[in-house]
PDB file of N, CA and C in Angstrom:
ATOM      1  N   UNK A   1      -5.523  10.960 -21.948  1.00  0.00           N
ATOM      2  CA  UNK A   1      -4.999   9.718 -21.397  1.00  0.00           C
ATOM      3  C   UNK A   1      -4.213   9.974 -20.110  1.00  0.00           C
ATOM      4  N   UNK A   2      -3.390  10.812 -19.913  1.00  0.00           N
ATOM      5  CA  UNK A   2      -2.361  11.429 -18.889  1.00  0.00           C
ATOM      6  C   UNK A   2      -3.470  11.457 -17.674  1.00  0.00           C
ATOM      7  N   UNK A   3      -4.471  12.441 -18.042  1.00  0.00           N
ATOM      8  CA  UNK A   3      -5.413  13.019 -17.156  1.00  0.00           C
ATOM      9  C   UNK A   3      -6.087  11.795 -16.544  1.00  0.00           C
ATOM     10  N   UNK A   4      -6.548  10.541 -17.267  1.00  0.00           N
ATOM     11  CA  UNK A   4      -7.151   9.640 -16.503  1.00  0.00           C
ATOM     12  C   UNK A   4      -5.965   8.862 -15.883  1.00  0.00           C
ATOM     13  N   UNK A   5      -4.701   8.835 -16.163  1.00  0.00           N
ATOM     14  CA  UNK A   5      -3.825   8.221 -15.255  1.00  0.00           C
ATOM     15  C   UNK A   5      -3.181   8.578 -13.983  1.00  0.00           C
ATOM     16  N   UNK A   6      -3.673   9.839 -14.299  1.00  0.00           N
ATOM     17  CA  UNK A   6      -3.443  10.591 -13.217  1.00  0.00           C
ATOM     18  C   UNK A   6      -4.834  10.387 -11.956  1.00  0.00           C
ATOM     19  N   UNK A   7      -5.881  10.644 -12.795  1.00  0.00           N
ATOM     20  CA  UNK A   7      -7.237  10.375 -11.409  1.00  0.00           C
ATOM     21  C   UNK A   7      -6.972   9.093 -10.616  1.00  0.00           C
ATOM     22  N   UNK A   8      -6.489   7.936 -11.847  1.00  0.00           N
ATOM     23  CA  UNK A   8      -6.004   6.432 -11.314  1.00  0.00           C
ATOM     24  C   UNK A   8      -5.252   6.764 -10.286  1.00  0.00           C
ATOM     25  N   UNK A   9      -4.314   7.216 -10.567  1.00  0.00           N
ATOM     26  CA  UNK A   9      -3.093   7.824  -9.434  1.00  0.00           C
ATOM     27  C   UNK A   9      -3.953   8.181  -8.184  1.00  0.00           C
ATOM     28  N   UNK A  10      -4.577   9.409  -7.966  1.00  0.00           N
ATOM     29  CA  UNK A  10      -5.109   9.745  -6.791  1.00  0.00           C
ATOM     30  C   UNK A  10      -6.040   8.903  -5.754  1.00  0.00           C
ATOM     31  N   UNK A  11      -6.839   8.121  -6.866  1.00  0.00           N
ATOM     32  CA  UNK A  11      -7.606   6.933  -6.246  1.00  0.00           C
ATOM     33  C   UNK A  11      -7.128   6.467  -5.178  1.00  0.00           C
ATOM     34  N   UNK A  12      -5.840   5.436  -6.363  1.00  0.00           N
ATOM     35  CA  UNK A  12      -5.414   4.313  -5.523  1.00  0.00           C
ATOM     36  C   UNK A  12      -4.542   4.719  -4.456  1.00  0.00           C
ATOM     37  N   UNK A  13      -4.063   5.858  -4.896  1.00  0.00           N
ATOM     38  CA  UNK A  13      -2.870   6.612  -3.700  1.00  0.00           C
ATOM     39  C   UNK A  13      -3.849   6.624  -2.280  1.00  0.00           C
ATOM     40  N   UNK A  14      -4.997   7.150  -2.703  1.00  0.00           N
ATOM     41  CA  UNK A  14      -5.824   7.128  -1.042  1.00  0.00           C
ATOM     42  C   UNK A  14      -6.633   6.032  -0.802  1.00  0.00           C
ATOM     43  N   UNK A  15      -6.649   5.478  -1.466  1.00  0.00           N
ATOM     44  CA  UNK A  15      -7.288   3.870  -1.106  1.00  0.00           C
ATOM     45  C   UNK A  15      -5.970   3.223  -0.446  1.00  0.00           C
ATOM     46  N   UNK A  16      -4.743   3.219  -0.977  1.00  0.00           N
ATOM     47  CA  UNK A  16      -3.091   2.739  -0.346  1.00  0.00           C
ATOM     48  C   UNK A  16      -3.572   3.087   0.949  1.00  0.00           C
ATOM     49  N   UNK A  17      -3.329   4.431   0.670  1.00  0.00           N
ATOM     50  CA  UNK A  17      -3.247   5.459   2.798  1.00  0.00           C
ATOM     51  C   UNK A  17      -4.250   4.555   3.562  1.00  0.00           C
ATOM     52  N   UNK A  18      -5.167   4.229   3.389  1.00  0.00           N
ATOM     53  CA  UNK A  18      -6.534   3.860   3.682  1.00  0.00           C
ATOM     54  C   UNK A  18      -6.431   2.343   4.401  1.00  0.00           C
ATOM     55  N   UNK A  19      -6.014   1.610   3.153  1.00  0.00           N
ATOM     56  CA  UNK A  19      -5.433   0.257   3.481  1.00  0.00           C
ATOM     57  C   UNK A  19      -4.091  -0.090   4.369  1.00  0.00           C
ATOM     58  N   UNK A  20      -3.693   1.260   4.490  1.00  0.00           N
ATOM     59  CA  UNK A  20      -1.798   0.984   5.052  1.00  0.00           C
ATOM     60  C   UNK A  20      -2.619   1.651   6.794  1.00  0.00           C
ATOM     61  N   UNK A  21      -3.385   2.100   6.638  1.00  0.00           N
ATOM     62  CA  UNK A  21      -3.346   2.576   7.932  1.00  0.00           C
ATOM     63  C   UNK A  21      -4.781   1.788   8.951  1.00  0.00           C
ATOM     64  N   UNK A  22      -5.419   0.819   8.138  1.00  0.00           N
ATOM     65  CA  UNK A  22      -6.078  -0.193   8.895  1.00  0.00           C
ATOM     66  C   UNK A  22      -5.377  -1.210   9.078  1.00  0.00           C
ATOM     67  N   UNK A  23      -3.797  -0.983   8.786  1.00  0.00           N
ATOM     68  CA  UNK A  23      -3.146  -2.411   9.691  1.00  0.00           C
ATOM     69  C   UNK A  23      -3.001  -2.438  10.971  1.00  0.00           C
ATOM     70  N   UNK A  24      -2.972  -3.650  11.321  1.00  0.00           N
ATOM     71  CA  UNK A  24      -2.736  -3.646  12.759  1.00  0.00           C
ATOM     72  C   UNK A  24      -1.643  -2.728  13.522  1.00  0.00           C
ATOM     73  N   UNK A  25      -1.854  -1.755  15.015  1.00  0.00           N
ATOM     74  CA  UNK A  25      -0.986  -1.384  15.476  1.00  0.00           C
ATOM     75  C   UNK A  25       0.463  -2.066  16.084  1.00  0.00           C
ATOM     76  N   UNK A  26      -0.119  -3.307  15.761  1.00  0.00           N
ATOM     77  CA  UNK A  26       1.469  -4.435  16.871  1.00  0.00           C
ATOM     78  C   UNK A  26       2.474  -3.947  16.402  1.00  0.00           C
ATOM     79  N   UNK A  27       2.075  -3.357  14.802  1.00  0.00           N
ATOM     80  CA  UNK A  27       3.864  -3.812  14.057  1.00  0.00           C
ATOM     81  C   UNK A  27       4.297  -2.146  14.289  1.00  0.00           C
ATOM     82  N   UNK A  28       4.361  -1.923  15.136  1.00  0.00           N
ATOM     83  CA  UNK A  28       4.988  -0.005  15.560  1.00  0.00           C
ATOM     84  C   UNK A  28       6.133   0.061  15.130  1.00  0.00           C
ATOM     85  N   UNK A  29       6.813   0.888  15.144  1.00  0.00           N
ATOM     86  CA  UNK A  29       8.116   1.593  14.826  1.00  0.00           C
ATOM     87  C   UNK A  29       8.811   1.228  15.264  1.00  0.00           C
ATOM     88  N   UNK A  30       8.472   1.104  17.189  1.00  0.00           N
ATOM     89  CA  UNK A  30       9.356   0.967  17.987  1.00  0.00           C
ATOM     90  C   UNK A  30       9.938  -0.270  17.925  1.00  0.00           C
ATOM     91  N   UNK A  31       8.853  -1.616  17.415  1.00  0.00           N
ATOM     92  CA  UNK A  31       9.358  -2.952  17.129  1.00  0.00           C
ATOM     93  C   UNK A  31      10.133  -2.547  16.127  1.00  0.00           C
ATOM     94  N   UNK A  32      10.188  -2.368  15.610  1.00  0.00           N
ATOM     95  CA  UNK A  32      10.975  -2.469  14.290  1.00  0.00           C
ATOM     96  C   UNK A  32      12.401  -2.020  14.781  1.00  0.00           C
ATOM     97  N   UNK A  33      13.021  -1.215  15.458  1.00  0.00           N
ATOM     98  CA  UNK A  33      14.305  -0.432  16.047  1.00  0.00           C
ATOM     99  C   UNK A  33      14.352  -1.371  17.166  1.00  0.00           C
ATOM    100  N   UNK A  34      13.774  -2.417  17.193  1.00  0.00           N
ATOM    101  CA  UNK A  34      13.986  -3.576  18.994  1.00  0.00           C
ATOM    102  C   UNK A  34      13.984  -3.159  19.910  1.00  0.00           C
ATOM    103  N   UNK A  35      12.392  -1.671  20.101  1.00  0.00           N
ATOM    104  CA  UNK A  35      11.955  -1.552  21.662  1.00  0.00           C
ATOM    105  C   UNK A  35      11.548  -2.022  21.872  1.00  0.00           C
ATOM    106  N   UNK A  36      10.487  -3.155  21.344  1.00  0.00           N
ATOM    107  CA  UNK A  36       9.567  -3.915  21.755  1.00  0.00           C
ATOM    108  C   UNK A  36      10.393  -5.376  22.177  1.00  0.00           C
ATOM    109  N   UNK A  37      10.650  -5.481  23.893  1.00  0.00           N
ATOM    110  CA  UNK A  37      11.070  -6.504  23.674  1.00  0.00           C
ATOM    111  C   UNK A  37      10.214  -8.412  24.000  1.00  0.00           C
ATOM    112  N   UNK A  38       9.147  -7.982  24.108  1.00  0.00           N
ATOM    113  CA  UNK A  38       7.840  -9.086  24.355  1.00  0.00           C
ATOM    114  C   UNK A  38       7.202  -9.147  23.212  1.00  0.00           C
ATOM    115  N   UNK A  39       7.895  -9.073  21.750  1.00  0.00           N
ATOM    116  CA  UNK A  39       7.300  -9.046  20.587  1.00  0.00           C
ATOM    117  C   UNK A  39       7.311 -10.812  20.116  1.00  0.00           C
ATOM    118  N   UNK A  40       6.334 -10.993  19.868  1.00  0.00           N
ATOM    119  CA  UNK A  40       6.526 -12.704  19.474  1.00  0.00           C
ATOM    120  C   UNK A  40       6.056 -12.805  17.866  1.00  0.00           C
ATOM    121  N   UNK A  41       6.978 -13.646  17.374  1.00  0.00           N
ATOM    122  CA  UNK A  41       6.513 -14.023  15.583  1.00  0.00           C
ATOM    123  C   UNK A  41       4.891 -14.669  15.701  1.00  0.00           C
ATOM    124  N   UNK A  42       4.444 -13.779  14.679  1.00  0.00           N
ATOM    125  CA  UNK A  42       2.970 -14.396  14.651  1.00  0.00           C
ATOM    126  C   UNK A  42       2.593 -14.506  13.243  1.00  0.00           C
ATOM    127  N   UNK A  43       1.424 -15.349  12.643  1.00  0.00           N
ATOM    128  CA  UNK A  43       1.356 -15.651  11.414  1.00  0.00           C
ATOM    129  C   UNK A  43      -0.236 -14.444  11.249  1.00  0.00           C
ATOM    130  N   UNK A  44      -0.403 -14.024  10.365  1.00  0.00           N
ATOM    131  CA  UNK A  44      -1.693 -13.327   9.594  1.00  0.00           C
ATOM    132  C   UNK A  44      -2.760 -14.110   9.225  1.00  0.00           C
ATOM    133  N   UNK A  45      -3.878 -14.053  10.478  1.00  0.00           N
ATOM    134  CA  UNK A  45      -5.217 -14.832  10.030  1.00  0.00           C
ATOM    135  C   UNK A  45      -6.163 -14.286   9.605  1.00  0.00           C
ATOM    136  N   UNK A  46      -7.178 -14.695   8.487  1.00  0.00           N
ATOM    137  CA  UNK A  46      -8.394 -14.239   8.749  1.00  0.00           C
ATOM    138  C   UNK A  46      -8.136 -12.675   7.557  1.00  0.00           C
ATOM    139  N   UNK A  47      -8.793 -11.969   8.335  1.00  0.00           N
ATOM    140  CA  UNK A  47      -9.303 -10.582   7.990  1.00  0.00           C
ATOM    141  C   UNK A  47      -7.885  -9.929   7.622  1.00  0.00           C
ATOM    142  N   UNK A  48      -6.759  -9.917   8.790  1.00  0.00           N
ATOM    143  CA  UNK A  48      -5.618  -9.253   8.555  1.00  0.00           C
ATOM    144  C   UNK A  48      -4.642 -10.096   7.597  1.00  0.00           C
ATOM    145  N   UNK A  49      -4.818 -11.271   7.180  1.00  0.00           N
ATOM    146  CA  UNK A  49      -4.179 -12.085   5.986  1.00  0.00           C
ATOM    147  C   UNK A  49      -4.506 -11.459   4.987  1.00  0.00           C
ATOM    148  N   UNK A  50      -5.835 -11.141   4.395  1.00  0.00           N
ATOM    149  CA  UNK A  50      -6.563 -10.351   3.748  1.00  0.00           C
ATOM    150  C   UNK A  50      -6.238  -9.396   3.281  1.00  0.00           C
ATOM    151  N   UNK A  51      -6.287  -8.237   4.394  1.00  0.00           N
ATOM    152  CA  UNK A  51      -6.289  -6.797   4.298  1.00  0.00           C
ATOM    153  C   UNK A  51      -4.680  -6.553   4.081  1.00  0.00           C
ATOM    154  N   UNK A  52      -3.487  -7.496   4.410  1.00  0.00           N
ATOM    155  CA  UNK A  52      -1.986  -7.599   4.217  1.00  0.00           C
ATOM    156  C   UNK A  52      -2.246  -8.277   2.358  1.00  0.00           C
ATOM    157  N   UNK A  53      -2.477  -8.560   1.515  1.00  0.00           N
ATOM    158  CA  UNK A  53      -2.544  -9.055   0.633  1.00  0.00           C
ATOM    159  C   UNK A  53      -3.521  -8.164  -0.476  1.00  0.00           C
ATOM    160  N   UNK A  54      -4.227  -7.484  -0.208  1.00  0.00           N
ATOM    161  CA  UNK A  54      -4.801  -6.182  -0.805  1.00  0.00           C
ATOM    162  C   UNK A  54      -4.042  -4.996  -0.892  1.00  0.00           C
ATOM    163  N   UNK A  55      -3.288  -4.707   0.350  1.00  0.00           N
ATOM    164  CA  UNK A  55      -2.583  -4.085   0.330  1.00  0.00           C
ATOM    165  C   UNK A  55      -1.273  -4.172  -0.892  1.00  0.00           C
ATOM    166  N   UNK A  56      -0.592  -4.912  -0.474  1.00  0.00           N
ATOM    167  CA  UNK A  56       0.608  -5.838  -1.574  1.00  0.00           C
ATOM    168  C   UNK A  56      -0.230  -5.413  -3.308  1.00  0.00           C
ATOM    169  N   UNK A  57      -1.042  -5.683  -3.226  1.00  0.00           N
ATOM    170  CA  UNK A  57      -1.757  -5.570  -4.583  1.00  0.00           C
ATOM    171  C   UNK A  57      -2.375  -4.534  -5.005  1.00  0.00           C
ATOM    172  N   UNK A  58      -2.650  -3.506  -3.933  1.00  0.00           N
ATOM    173  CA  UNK A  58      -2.516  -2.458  -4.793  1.00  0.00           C
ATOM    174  C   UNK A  58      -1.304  -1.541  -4.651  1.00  0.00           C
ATOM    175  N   UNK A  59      -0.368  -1.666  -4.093  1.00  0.00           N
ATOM    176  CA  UNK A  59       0.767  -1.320  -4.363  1.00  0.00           C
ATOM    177  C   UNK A  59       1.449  -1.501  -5.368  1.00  0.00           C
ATOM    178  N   UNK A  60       1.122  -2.916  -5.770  1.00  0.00           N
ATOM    179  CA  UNK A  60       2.079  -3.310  -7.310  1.00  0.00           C
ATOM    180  C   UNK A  60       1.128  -2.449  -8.402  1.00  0.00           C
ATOM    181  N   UNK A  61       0.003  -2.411  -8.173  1.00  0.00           N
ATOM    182  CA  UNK A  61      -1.032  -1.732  -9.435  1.00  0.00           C
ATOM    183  C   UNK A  61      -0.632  -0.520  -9.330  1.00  0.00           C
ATOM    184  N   UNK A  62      -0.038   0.664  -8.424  1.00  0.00           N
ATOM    185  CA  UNK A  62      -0.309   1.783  -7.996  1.00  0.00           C
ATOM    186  C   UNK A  62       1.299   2.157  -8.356  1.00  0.00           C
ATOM    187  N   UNK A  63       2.142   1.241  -8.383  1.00  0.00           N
ATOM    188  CA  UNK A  63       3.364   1.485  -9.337  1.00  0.00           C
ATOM    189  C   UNK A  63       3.460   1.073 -10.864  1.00  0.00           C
ATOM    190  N   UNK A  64       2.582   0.223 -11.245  1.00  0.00           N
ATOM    191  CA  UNK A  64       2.471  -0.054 -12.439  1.00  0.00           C
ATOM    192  C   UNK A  64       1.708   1.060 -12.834  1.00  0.00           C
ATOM    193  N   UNK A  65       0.894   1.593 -13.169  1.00  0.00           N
ATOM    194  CA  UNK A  65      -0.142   2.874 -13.189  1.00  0.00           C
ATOM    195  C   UNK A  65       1.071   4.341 -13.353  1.00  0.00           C
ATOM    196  N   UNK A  66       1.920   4.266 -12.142  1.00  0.00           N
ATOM    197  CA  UNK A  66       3.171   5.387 -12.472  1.00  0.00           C
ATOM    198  C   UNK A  66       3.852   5.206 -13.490  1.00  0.00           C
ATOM    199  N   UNK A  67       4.679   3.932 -13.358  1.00  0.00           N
ATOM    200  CA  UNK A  67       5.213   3.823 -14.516  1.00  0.00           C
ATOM    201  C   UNK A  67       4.928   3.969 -15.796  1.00  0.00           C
ATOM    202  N   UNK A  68       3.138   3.670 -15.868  1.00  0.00           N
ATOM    203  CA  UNK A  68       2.246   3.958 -17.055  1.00  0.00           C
ATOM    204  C   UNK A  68       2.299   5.357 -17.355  1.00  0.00           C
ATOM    205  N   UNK A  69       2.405   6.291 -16.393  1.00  0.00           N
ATOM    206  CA  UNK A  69       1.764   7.556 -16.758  1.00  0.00           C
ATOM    207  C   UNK A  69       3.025   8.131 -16.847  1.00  0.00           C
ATOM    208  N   UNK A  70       4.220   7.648 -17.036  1.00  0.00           N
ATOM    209  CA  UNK A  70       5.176   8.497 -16.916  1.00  0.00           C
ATOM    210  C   UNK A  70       5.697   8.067 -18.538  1.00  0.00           C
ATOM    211  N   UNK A  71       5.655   7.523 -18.837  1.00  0.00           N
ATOM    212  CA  UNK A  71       5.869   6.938 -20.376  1.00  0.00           C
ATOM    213  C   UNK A  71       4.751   7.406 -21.605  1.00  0.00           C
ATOM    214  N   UNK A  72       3.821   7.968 -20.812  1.00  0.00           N
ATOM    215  CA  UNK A  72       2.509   8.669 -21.668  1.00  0.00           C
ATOM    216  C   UNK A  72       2.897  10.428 -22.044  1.00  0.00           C
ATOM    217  N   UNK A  73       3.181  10.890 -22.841  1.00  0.00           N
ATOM    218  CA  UNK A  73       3.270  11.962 -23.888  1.00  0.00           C
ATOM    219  C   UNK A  73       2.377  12.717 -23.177  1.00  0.00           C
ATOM    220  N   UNK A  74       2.465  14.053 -22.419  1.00  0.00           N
ATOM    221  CA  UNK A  74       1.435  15.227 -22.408  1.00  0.00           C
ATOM    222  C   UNK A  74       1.018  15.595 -23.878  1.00  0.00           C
ATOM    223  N   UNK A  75      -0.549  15.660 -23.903  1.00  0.00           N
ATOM    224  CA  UNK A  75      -1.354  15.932 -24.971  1.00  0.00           C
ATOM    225  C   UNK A  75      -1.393  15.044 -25.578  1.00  0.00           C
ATOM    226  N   UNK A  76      -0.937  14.083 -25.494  1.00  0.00           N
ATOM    227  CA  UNK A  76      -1.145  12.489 -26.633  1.00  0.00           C
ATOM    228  C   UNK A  76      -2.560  11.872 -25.963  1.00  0.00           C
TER     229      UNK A  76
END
């Protein structure tokens, strides 16, 4: 049981990386610390509404799954 929660683990961990790193470049670092100062509020259409909401969801699965495997008994 451990062992398949664990493959779960690796999956979704690189499917995460995968999904976290086809987001859009706008939202940089540097915005975030207020170098960017021509940054304008924008809403998520389309494809990147999407791919922001897959994301979110497998994040919550990909901590639920830890929490699973950490409450699971080696050799049980």
């Amino acid at each position: 049981m451990l062992t398949t929660l664990n493959i779960i683990q690796i999956v979704l961990s690189i499917f995460l990386i995968v999904l976290i790193l086809l987001q859009t470049k706008g939202s940089s670092f540097s915005g975030a610390m207020g170098g960017d100062s021509n940054s304008i509020f924008r809403t998520r259409r389309g494809f990147e509404k999407r791919l922001f909401q897959f994301t979110i969801f497998f994040a919550v699965v990909f901590v639920l799954v830890c929490l699973a495997a950490s409450f699971v008994k080696p050799g049980a």
